[in-house]
PDB file of N, CA and C in Angstrom:
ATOM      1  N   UNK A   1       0.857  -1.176   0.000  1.00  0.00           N
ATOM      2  CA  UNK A   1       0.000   0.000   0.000  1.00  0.00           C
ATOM      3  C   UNK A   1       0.902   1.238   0.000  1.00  0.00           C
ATOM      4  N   UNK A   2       0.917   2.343  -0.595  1.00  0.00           N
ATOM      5  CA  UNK A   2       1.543   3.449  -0.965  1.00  0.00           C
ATOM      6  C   UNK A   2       1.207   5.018   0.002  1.00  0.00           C
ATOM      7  N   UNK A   3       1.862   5.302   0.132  1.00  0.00           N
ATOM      8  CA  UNK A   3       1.412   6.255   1.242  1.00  0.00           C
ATOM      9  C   UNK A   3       0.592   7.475   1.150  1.00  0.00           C
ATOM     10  N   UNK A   4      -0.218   7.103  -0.503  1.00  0.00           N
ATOM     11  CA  UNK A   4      -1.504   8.269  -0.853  1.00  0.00           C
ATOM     12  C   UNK A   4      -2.370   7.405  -0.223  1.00  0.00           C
ATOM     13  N   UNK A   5      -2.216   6.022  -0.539  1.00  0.00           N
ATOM     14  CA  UNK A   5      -3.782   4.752   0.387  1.00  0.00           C
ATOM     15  C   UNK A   5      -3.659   5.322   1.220  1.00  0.00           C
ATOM     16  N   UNK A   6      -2.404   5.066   2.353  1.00  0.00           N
ATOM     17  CA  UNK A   6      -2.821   5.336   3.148  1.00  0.00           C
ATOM     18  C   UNK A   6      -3.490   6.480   3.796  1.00  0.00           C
ATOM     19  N   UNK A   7      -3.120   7.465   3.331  1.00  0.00           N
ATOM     20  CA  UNK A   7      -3.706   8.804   3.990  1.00  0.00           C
ATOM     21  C   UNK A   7      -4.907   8.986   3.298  1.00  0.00           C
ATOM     22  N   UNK A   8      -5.444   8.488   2.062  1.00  0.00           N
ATOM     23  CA  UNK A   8      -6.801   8.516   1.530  1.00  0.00           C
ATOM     24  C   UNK A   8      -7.882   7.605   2.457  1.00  0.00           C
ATOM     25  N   UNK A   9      -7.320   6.608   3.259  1.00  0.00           N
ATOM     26  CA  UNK A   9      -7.841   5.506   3.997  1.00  0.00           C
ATOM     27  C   UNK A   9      -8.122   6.634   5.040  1.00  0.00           C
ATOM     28  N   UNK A  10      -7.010   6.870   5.831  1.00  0.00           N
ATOM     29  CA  UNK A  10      -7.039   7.686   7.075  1.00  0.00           C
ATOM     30  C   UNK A  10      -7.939   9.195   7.078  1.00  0.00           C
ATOM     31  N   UNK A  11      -8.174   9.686   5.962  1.00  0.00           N
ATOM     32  CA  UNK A  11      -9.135  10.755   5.198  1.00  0.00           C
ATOM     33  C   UNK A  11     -10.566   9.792   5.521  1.00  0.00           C
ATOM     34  N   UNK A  12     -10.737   8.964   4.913  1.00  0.00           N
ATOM     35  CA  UNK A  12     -12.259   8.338   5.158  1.00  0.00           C
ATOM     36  C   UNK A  12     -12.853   7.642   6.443  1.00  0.00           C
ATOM     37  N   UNK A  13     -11.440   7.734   7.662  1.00  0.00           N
ATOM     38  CA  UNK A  13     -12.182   7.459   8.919  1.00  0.00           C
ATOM     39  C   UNK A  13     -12.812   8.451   9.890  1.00  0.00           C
ATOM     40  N   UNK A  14     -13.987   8.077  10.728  1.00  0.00           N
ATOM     41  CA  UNK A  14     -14.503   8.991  11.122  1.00  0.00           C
ATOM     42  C   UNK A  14     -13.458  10.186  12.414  1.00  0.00           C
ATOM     43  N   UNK A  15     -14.062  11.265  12.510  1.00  0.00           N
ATOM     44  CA  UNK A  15     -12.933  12.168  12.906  1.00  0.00           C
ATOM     45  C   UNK A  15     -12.568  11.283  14.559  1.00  0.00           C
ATOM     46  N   UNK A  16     -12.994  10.681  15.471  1.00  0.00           N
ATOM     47  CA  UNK A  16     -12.546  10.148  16.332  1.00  0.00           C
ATOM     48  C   UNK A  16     -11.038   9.283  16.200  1.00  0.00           C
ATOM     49  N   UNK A  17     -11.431   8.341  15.067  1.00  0.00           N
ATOM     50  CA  UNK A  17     -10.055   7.437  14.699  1.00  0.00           C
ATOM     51  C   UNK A  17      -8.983   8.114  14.388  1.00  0.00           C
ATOM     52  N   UNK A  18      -9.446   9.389  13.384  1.00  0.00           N
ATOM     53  CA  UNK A  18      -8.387  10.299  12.725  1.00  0.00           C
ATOM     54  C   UNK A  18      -7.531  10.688  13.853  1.00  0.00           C
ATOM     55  N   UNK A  19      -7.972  11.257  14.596  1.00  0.00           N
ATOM     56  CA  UNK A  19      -7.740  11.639  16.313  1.00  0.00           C
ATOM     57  C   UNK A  19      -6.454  10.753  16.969  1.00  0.00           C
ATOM     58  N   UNK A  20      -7.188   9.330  16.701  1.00  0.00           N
ATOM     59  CA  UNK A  20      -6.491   8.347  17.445  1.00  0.00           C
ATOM     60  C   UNK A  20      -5.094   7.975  16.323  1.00  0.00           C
ATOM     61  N   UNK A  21      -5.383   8.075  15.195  1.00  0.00           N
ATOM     62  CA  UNK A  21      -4.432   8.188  14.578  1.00  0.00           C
ATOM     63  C   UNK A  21      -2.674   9.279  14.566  1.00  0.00           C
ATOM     64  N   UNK A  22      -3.988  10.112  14.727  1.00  0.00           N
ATOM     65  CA  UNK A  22      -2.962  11.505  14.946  1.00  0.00           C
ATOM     66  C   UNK A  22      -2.288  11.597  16.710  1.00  0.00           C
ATOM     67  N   UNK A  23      -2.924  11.486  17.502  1.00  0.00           N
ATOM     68  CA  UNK A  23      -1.777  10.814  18.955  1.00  0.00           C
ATOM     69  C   UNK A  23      -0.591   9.779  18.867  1.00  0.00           C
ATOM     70  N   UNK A  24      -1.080   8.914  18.072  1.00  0.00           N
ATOM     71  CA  UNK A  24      -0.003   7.601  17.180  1.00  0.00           C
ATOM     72  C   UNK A  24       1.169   8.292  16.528  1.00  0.00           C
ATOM     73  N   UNK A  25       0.696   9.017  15.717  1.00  0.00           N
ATOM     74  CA  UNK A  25       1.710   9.253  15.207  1.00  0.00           C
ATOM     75  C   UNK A  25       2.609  10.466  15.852  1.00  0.00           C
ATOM     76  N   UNK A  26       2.311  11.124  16.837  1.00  0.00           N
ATOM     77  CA  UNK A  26       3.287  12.134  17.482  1.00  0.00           C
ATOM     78  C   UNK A  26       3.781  11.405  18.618  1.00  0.00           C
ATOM     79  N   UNK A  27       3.229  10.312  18.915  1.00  0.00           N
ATOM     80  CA  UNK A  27       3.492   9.359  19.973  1.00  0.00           C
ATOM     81  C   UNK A  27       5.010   9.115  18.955  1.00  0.00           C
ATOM     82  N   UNK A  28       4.432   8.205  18.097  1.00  0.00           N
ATOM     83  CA  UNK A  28       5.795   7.071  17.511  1.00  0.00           C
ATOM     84  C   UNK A  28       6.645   7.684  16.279  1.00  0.00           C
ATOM     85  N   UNK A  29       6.356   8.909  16.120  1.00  0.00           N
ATOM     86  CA  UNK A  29       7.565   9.847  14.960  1.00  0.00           C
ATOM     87  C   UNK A  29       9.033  10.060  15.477  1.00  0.00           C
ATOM     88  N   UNK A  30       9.485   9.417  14.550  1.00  0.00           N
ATOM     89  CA  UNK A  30      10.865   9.935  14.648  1.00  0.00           C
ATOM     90  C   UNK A  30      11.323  10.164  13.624  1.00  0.00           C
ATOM     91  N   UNK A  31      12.041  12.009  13.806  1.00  0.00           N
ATOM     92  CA  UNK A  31      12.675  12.944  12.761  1.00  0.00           C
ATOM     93  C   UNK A  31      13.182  11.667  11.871  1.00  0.00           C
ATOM     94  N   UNK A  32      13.349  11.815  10.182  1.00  0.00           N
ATOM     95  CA  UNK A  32      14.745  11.377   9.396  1.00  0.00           C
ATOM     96  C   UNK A  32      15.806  11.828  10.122  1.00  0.00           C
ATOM     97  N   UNK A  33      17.078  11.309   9.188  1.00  0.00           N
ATOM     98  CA  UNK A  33      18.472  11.945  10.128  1.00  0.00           C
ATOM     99  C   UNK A  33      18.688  13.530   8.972  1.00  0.00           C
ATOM    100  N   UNK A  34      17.916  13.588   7.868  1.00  0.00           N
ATOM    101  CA  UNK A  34      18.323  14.777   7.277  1.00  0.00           C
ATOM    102  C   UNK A  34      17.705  16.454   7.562  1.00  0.00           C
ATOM    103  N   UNK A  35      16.578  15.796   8.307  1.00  0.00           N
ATOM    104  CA  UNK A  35      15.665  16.953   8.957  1.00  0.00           C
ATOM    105  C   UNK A  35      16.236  17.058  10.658  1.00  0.00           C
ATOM    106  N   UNK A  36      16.945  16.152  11.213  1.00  0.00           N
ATOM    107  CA  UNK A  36      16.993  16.551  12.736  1.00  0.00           C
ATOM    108  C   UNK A  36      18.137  17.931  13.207  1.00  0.00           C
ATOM    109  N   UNK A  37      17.259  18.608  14.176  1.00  0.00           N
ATOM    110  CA  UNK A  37      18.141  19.624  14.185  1.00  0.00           C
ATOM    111  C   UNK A  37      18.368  20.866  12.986  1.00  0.00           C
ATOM    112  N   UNK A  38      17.712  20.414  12.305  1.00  0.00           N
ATOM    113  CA  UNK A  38      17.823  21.906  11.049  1.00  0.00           C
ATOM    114  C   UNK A  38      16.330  22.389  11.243  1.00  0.00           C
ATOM    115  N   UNK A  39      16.035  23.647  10.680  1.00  0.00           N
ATOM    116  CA  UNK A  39      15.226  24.189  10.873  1.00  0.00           C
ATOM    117  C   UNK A  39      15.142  24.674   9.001  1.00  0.00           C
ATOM    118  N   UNK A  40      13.666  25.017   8.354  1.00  0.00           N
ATOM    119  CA  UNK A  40      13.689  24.941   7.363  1.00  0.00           C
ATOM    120  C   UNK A  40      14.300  26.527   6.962  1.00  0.00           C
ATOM    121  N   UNK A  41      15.055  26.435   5.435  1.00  0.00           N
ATOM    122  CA  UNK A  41      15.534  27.890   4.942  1.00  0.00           C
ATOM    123  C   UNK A  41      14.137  28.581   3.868  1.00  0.00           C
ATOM    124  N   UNK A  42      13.970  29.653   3.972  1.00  0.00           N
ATOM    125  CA  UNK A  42      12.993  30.202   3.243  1.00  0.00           C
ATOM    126  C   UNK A  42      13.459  31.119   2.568  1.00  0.00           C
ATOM    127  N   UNK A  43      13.572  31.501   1.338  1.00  0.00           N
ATOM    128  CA  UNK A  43      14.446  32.347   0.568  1.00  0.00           C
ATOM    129  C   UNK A  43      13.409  33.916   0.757  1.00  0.00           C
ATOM    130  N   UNK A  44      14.320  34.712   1.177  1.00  0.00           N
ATOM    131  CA  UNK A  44      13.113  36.557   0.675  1.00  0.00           C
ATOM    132  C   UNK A  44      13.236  36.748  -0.271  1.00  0.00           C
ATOM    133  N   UNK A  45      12.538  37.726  -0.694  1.00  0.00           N
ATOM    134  CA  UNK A  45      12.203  38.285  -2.393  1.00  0.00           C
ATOM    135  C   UNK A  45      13.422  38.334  -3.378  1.00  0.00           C
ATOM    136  N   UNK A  46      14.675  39.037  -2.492  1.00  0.00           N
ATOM    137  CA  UNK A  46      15.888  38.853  -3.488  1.00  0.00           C
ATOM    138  C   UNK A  46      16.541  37.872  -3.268  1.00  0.00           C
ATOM    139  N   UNK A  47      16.641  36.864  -2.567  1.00  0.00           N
ATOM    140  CA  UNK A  47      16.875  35.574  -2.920  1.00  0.00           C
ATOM    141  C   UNK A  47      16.413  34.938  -4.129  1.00  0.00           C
ATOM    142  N   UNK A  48      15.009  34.898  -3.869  1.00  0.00           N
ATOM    143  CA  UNK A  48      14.200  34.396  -4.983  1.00  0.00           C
ATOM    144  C   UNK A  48      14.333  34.659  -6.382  1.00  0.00           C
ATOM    145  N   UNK A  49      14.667  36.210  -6.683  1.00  0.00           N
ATOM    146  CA  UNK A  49      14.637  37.327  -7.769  1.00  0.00           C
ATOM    147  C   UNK A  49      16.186  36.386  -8.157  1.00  0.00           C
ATOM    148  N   UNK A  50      17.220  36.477  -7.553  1.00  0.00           N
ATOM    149  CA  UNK A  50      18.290  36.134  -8.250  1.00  0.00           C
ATOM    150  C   UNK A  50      18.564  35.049  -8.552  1.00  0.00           C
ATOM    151  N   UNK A  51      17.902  34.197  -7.936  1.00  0.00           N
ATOM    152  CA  UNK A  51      17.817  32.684  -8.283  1.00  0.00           C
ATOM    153  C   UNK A  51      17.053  32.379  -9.089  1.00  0.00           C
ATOM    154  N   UNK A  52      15.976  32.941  -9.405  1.00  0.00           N
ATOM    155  CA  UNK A  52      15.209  32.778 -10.859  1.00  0.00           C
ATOM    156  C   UNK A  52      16.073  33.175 -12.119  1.00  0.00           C
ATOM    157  N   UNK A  53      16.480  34.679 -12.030  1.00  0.00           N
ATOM    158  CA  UNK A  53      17.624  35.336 -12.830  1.00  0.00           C
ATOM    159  C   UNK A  53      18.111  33.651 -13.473  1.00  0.00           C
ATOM    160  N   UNK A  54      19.065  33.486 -12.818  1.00  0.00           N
ATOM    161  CA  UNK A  54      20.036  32.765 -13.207  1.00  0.00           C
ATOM    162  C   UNK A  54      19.173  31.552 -13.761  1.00  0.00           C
ATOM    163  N   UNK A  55      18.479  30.854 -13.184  1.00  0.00           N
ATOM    164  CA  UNK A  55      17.844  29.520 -13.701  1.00  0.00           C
ATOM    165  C   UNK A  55      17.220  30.173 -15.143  1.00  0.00           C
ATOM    166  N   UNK A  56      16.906  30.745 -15.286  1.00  0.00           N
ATOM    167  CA  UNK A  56      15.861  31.292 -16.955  1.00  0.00           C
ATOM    168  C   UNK A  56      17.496  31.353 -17.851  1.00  0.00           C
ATOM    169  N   UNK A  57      18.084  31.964 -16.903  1.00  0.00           N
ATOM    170  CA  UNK A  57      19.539  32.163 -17.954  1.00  0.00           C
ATOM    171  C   UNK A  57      20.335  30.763 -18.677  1.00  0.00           C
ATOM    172  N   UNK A  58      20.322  30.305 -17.119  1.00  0.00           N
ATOM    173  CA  UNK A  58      21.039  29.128 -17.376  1.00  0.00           C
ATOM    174  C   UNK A  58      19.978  27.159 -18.068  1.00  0.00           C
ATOM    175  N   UNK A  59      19.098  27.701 -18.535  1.00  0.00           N
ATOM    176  CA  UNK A  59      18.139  27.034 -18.884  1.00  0.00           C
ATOM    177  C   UNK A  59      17.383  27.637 -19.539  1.00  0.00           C
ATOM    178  N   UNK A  60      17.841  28.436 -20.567  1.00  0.00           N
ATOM    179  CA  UNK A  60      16.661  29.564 -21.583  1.00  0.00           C
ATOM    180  C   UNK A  60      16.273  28.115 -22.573  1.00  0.00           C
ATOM    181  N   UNK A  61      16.588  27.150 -23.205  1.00  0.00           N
ATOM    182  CA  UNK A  61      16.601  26.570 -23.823  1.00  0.00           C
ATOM    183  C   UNK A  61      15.642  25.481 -23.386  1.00  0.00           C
ATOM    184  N   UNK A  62      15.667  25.180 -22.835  1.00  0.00           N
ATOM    185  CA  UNK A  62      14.530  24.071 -22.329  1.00  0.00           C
ATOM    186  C   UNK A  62      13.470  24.771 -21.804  1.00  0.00           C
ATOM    187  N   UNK A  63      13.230  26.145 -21.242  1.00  0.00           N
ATOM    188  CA  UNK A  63      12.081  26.559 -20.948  1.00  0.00           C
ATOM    189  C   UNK A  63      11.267  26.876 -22.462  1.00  0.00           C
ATOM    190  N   UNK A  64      12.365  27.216 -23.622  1.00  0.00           N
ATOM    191  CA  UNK A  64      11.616  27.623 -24.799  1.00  0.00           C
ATOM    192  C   UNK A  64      10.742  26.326 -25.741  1.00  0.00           C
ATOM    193  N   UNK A  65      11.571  25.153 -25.189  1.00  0.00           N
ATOM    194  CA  UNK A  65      11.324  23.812 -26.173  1.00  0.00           C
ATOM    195  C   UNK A  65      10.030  23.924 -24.907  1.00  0.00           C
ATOM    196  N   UNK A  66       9.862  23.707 -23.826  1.00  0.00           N
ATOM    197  CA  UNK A  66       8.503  23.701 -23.041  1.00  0.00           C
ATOM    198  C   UNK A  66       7.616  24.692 -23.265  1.00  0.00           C
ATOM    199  N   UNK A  67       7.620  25.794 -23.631  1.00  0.00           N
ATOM    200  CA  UNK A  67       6.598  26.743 -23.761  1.00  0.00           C
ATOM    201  C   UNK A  67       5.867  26.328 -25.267  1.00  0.00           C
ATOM    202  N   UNK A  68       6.799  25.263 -26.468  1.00  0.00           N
ATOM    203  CA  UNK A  68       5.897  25.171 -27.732  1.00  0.00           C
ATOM    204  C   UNK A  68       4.661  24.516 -27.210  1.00  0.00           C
TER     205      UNK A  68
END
């Protein structure tokens, strides 16, 4: 079973189970090792602005064969 079943399964139980589901899983989660201790990066506007810059630059060619 693939882990859209499952959460499509867990979507169609009534909100009590969902409940009991959701204690389960903060009960028995444990971080990956690539998320522990980091906190997520969020780029601001000129982050974003210059990092687009460059990707359109450095990929003008495949955005043009995608836009036919």
């Amino acid at each position: 079973m693939s882990a859209t079943e499952v959460i499509e399964q867990i979507e169609k139980l009534p909100r009590e189970e969902q409940e009991q589901v959701l204690a389960y899983l903060q009960q028995h989660h444990q971080p990956c090792e690539k998320s522990q201790g980091r906190q997520p990066r969020f780029a601001d506007d000129s982050d974003f602005e210059k990092s687009t810059e460059k990707i359109f630059k450095e990929h003008k060619d495949l955005f043009r064969r995608l836009a036919k």
